[in-house]
C-alpha atoms as a PDB file:
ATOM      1  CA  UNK A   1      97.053 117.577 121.697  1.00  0.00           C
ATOM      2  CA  UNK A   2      93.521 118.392 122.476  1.00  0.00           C
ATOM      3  CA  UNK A   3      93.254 115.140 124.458  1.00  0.00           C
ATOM      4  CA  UNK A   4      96.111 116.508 126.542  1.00  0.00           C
ATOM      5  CA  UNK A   5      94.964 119.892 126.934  1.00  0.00           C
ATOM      6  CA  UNK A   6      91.719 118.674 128.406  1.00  0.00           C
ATOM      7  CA  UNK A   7      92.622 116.109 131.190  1.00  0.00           C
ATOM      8  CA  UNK A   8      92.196 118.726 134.036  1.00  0.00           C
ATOM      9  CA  UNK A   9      88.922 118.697 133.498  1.00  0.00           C
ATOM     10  CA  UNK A  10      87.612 114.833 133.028  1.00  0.00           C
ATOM     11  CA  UNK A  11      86.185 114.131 135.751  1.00  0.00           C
ATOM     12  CA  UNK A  12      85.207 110.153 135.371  1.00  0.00           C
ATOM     13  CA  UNK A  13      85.201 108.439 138.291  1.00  0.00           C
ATOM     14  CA  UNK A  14      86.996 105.170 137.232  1.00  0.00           C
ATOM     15  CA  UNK A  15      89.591 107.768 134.919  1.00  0.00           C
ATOM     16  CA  UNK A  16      90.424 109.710 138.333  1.00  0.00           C
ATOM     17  CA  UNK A  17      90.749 106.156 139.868  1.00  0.00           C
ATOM     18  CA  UNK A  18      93.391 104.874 137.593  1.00  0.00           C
ATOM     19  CA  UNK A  19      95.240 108.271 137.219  1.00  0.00           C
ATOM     20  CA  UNK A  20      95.379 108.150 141.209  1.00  0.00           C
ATOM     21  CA  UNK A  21      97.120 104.690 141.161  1.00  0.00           C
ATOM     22  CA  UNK A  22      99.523 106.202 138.906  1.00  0.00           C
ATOM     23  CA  UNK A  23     101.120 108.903 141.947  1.00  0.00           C
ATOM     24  CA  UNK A  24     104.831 107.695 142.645  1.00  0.00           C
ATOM     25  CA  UNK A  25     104.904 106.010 146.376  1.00  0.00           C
ATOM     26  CA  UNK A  26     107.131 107.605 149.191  1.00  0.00           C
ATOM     27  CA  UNK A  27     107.171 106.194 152.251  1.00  0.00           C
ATOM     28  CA  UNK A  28     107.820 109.613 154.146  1.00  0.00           C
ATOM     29  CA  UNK A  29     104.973 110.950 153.497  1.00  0.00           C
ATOM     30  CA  UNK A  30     101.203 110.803 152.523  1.00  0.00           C
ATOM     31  CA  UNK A  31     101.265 110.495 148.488  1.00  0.00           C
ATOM     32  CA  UNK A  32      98.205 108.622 148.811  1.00  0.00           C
ATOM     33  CA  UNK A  33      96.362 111.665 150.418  1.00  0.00           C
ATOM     34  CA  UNK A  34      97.994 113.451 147.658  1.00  0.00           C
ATOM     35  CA  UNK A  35      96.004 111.420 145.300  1.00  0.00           C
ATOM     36  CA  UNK A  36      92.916 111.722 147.468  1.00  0.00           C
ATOM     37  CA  UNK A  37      92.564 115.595 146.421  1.00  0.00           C
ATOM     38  CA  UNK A  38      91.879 114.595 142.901  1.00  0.00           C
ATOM     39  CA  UNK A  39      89.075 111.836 143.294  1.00  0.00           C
ATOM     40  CA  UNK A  40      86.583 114.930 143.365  1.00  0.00           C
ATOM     41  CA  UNK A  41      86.665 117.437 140.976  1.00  0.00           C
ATOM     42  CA  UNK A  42      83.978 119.635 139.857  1.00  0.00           C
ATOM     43  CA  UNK A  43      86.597 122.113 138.672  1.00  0.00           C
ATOM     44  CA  UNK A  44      89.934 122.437 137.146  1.00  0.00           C
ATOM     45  CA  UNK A  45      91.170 124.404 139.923  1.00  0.00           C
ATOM     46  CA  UNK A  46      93.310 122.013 141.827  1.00  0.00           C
ATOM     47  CA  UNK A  47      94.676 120.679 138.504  1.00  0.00           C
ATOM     48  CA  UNK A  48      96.098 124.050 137.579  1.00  0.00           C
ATOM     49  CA  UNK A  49      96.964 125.154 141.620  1.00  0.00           C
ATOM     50  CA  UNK A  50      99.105 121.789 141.746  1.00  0.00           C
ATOM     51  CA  UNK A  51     100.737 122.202 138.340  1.00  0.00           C
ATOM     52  CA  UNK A  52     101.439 126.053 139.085  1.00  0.00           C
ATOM     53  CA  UNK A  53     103.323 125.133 142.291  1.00  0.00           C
ATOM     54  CA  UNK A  54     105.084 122.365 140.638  1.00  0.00           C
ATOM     55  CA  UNK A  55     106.385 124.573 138.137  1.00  0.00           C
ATOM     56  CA  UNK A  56     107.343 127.426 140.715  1.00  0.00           C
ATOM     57  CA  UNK A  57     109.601 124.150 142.647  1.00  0.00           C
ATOM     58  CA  UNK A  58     110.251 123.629 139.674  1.00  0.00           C
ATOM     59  CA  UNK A  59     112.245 127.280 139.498  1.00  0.00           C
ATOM     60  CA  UNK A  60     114.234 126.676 142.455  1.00  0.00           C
ATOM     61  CA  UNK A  61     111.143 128.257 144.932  1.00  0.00           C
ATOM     62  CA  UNK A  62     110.049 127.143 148.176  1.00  0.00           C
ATOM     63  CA  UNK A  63     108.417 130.263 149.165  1.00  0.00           C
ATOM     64  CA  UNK A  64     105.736 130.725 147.036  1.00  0.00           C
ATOM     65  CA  UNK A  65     103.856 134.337 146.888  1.00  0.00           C
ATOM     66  CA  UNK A  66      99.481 133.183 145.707  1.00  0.00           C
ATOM     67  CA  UNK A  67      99.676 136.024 143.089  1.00  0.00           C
ATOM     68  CA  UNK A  68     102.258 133.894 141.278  1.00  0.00           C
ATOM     69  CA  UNK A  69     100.379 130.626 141.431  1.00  0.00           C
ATOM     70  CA  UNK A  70      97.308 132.426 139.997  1.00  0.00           C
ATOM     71  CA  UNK A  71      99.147 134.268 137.536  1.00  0.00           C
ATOM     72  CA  UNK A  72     101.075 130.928 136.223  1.00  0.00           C
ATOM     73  CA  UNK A  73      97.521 128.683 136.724  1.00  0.00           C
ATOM     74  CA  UNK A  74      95.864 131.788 133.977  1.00  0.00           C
ATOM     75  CA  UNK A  75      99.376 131.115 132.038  1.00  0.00           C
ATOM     76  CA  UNK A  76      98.555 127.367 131.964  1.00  0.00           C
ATOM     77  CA  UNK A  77      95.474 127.676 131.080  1.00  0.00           C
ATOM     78  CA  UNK A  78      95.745 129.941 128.393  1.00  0.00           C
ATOM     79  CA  UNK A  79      96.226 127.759 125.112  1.00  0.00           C
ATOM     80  CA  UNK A  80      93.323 125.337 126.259  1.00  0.00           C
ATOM     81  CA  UNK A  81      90.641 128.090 126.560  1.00  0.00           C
ATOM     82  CA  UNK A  82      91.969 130.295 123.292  1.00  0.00           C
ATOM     83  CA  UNK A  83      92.649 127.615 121.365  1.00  0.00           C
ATOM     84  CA  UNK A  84      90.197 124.561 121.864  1.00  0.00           C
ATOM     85  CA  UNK A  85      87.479 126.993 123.675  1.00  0.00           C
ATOM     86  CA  UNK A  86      86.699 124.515 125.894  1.00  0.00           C
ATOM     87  CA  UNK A  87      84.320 125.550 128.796  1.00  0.00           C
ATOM     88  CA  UNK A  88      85.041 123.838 131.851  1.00  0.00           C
ATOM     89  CA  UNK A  89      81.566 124.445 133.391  1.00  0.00           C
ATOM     90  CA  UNK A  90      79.738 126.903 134.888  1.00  0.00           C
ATOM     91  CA  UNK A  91      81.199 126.525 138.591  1.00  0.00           C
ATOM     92  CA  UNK A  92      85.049 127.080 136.725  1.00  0.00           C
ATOM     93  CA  UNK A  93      85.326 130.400 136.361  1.00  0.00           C
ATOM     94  CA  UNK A  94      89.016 129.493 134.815  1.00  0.00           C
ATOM     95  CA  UNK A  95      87.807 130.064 131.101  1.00  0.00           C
ATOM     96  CA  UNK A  96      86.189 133.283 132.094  1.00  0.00           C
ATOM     97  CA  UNK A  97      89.462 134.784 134.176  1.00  0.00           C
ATOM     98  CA  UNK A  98      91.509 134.357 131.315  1.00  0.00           C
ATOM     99  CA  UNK A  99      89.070 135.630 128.572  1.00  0.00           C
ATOM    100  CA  UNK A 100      89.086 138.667 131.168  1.00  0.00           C
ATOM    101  CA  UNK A 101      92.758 139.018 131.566  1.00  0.00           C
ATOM    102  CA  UNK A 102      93.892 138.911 127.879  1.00  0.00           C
ATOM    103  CA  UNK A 103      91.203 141.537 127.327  1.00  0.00           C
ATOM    104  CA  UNK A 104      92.522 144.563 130.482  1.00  0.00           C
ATOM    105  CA  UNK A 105      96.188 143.843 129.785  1.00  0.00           C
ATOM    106  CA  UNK A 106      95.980 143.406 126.173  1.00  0.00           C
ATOM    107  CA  UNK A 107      98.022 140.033 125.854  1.00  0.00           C
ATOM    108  CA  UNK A 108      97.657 138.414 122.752  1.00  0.00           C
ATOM    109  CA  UNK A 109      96.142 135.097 122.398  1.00  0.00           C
ATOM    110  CA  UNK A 110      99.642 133.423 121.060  1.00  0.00           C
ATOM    111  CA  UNK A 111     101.696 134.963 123.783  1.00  0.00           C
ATOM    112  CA  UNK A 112     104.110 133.107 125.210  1.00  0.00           C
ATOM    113  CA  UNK A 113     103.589 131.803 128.667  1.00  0.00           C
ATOM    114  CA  UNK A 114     106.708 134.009 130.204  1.00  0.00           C
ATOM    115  CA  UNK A 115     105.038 136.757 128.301  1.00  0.00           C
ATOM    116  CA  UNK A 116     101.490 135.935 130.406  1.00  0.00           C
ATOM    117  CA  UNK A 117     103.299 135.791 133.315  1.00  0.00           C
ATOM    118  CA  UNK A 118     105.248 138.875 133.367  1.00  0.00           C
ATOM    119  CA  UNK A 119     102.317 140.548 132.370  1.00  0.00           C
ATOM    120  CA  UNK A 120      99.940 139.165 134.837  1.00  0.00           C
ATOM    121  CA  UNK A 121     102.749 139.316 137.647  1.00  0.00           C
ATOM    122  CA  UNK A 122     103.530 142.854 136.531  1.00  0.00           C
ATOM    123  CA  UNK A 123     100.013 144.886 136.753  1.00  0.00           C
ATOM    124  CA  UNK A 124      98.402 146.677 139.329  1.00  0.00           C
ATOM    125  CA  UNK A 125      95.213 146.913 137.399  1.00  0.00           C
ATOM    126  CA  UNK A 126      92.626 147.059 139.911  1.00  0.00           C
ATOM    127  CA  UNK A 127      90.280 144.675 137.930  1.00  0.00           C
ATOM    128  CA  UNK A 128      93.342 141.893 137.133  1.00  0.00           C
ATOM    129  CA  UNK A 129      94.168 142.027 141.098  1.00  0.00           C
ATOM    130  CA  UNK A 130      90.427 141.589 142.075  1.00  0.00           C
ATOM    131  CA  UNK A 131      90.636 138.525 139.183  1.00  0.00           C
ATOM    132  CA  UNK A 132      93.732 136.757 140.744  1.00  0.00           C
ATOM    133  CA  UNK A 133      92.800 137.309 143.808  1.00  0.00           C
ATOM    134  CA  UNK A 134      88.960 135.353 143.369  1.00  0.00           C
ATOM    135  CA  UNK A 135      91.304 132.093 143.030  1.00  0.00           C
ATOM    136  CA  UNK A 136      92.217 132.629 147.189  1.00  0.00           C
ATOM    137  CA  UNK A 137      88.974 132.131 148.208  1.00  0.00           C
ATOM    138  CA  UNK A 138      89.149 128.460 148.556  1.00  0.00           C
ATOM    139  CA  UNK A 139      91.875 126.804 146.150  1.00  0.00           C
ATOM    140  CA  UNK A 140      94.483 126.979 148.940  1.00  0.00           C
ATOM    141  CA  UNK A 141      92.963 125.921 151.803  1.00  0.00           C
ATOM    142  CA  UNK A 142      90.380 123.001 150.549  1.00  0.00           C
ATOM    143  CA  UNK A 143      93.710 121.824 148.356  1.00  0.00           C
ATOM    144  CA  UNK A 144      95.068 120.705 152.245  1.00  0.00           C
ATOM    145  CA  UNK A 145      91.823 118.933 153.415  1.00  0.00           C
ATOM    146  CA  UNK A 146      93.144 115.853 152.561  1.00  0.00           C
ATOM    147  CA  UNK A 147      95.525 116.237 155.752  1.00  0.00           C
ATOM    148  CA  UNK A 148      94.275 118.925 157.587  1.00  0.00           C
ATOM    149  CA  UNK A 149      90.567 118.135 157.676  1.00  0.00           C
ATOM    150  CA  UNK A 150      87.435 120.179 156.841  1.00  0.00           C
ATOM    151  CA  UNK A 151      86.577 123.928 158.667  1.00  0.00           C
ATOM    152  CA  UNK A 152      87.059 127.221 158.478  1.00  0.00           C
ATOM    153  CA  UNK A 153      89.979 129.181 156.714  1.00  0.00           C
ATOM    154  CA  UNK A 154      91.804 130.227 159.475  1.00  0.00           C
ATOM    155  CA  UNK A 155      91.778 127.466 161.162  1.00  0.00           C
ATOM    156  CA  UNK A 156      92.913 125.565 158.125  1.00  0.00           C
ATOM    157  CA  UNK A 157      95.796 128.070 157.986  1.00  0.00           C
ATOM    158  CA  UNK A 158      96.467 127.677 161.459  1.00  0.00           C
ATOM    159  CA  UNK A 159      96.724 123.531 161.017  1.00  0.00           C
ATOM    160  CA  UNK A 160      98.934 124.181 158.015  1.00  0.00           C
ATOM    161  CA  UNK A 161     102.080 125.999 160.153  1.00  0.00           C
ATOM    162  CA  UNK A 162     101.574 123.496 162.761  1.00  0.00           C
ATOM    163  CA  UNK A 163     105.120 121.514 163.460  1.00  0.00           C
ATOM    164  CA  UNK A 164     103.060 118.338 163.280  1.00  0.00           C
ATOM    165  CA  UNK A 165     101.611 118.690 159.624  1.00  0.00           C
ATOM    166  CA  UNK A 166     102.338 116.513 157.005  1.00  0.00           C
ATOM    167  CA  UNK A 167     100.689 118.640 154.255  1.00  0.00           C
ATOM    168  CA  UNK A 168     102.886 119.310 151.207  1.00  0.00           C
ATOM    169  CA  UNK A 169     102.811 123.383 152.253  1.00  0.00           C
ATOM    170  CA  UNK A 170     102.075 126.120 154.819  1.00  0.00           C
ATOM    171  CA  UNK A 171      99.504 128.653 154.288  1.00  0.00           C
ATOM    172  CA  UNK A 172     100.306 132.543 154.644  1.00  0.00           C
ATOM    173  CA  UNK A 173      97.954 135.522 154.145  1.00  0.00           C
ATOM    174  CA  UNK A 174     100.021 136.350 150.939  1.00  0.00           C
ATOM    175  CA  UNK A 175     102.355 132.982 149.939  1.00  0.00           C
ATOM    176  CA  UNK A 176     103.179 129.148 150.525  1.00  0.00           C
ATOM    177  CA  UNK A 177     106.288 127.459 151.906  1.00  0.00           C
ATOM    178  CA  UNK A 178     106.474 124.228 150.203  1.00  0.00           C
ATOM    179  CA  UNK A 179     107.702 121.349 153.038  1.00  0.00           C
ATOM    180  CA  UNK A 180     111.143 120.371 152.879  1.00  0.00           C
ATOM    181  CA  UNK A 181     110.430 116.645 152.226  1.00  0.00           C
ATOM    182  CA  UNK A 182     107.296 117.447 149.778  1.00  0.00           C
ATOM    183  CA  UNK A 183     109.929 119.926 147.983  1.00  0.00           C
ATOM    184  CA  UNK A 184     112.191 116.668 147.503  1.00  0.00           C
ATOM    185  CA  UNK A 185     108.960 114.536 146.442  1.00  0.00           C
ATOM    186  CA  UNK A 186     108.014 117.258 144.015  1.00  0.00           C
ATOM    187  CA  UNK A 187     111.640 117.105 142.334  1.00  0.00           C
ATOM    188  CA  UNK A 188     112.018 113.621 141.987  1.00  0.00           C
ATOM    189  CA  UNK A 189     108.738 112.643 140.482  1.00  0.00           C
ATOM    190  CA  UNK A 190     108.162 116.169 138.536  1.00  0.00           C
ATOM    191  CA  UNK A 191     107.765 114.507 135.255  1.00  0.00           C
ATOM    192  CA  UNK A 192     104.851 112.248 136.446  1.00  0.00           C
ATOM    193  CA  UNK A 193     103.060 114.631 138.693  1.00  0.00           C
ATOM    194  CA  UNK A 194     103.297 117.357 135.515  1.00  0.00           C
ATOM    195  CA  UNK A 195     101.916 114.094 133.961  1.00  0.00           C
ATOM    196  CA  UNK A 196      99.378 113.985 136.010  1.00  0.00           C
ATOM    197  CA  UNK A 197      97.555 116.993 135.749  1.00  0.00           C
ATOM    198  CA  UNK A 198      97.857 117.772 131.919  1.00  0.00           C
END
């Protein structure tokens, strides 16, 4: 279990290398690129952004608000940093957010994760928004560079809605919309990409 729990944040070269041969192939769209996002990471957070939006597909959702995504990537995250109190490095301020969280809304450390997530979806504390909200800074937009290239936010935004982009979503000020064919992608292989990142 521990082994499991930790995966998001191994960061060997040659492990990244075989767990990137492992991404199912479509030939209607850029898996490989897919893969590409994961050959460097210093921090868990594209681990836990991927496996939050899988899980919100995985709920029927297309349109995707952030605050959900960072509320379900704490909710993911939970058992590994209460439990195993793994620190994920300095740079990951994961392990800190959630210490942070369970102390201003009280959740327990054995709450469920639809209890974390109602919770952490459900509060207007100024100090859990200004927490959740950290995770916008980059997460969404570096997540894409794989297909939309390098720069600055906006224009990384801008790329995203473009009729010509292959990435798997669209960036919004407050959400995601999910591509139609990466939605299918998502649903077919959901075991192995769920795989993937824990």
């Amino acid at each position: 279990m521990i082994l499991v729990s930790v995966l998001p944040y191994i960061a060997s070269v040659s492990y990244q290398k075989l767990l990137v041969t492992q991404l199912p192939y479509n030939s209607n769209l850029s898996s490989a690129k897919l893969a590409s996002v994961f050959k460097s990471t210093s921090a868990t957070y594209k681990f836990y952004w991927f496996w939050a939006i899988l899980e919100e597909v995985e709920q029927g959702k297309t349109v995707i608000t952030k605050s959900d995504i960072f509320s379900r990537m704490m909710a993911l995250s939970w058992y590994t940093v209460n439990y195993f109190r793994i620190s994920f490095g300095k740079q990951d301020l994961i392990q800190d957010a959630v210490r942070e969280l369970s102390a201003i809304e009280n959740i327990p450390l054995d709450a469920s994760k639809e209890h974390i997530l109602n919770k952490l979806r459900g509060s207007t504390h100024p100090q859990t928004v200004s927490i959740l909200a950290h995770f916008d800074k980059n997460v969404p937009h570096k997540f894409l560079s794989p297909w939309l290239g390098s720069g600055n936010k906006s224009a990384i935004y801008q790329r995203s809605i473009s009729t010509t982009s292959d990435a798997p979503y669209s960036l919004f000020r407050d959400q995601i919309v999910i591509a139609n064919h990466w939605k299918y992608y998502f649903e077919v292989n959901m075991g192995i990409l769920k795989a993937f990142c824990y």
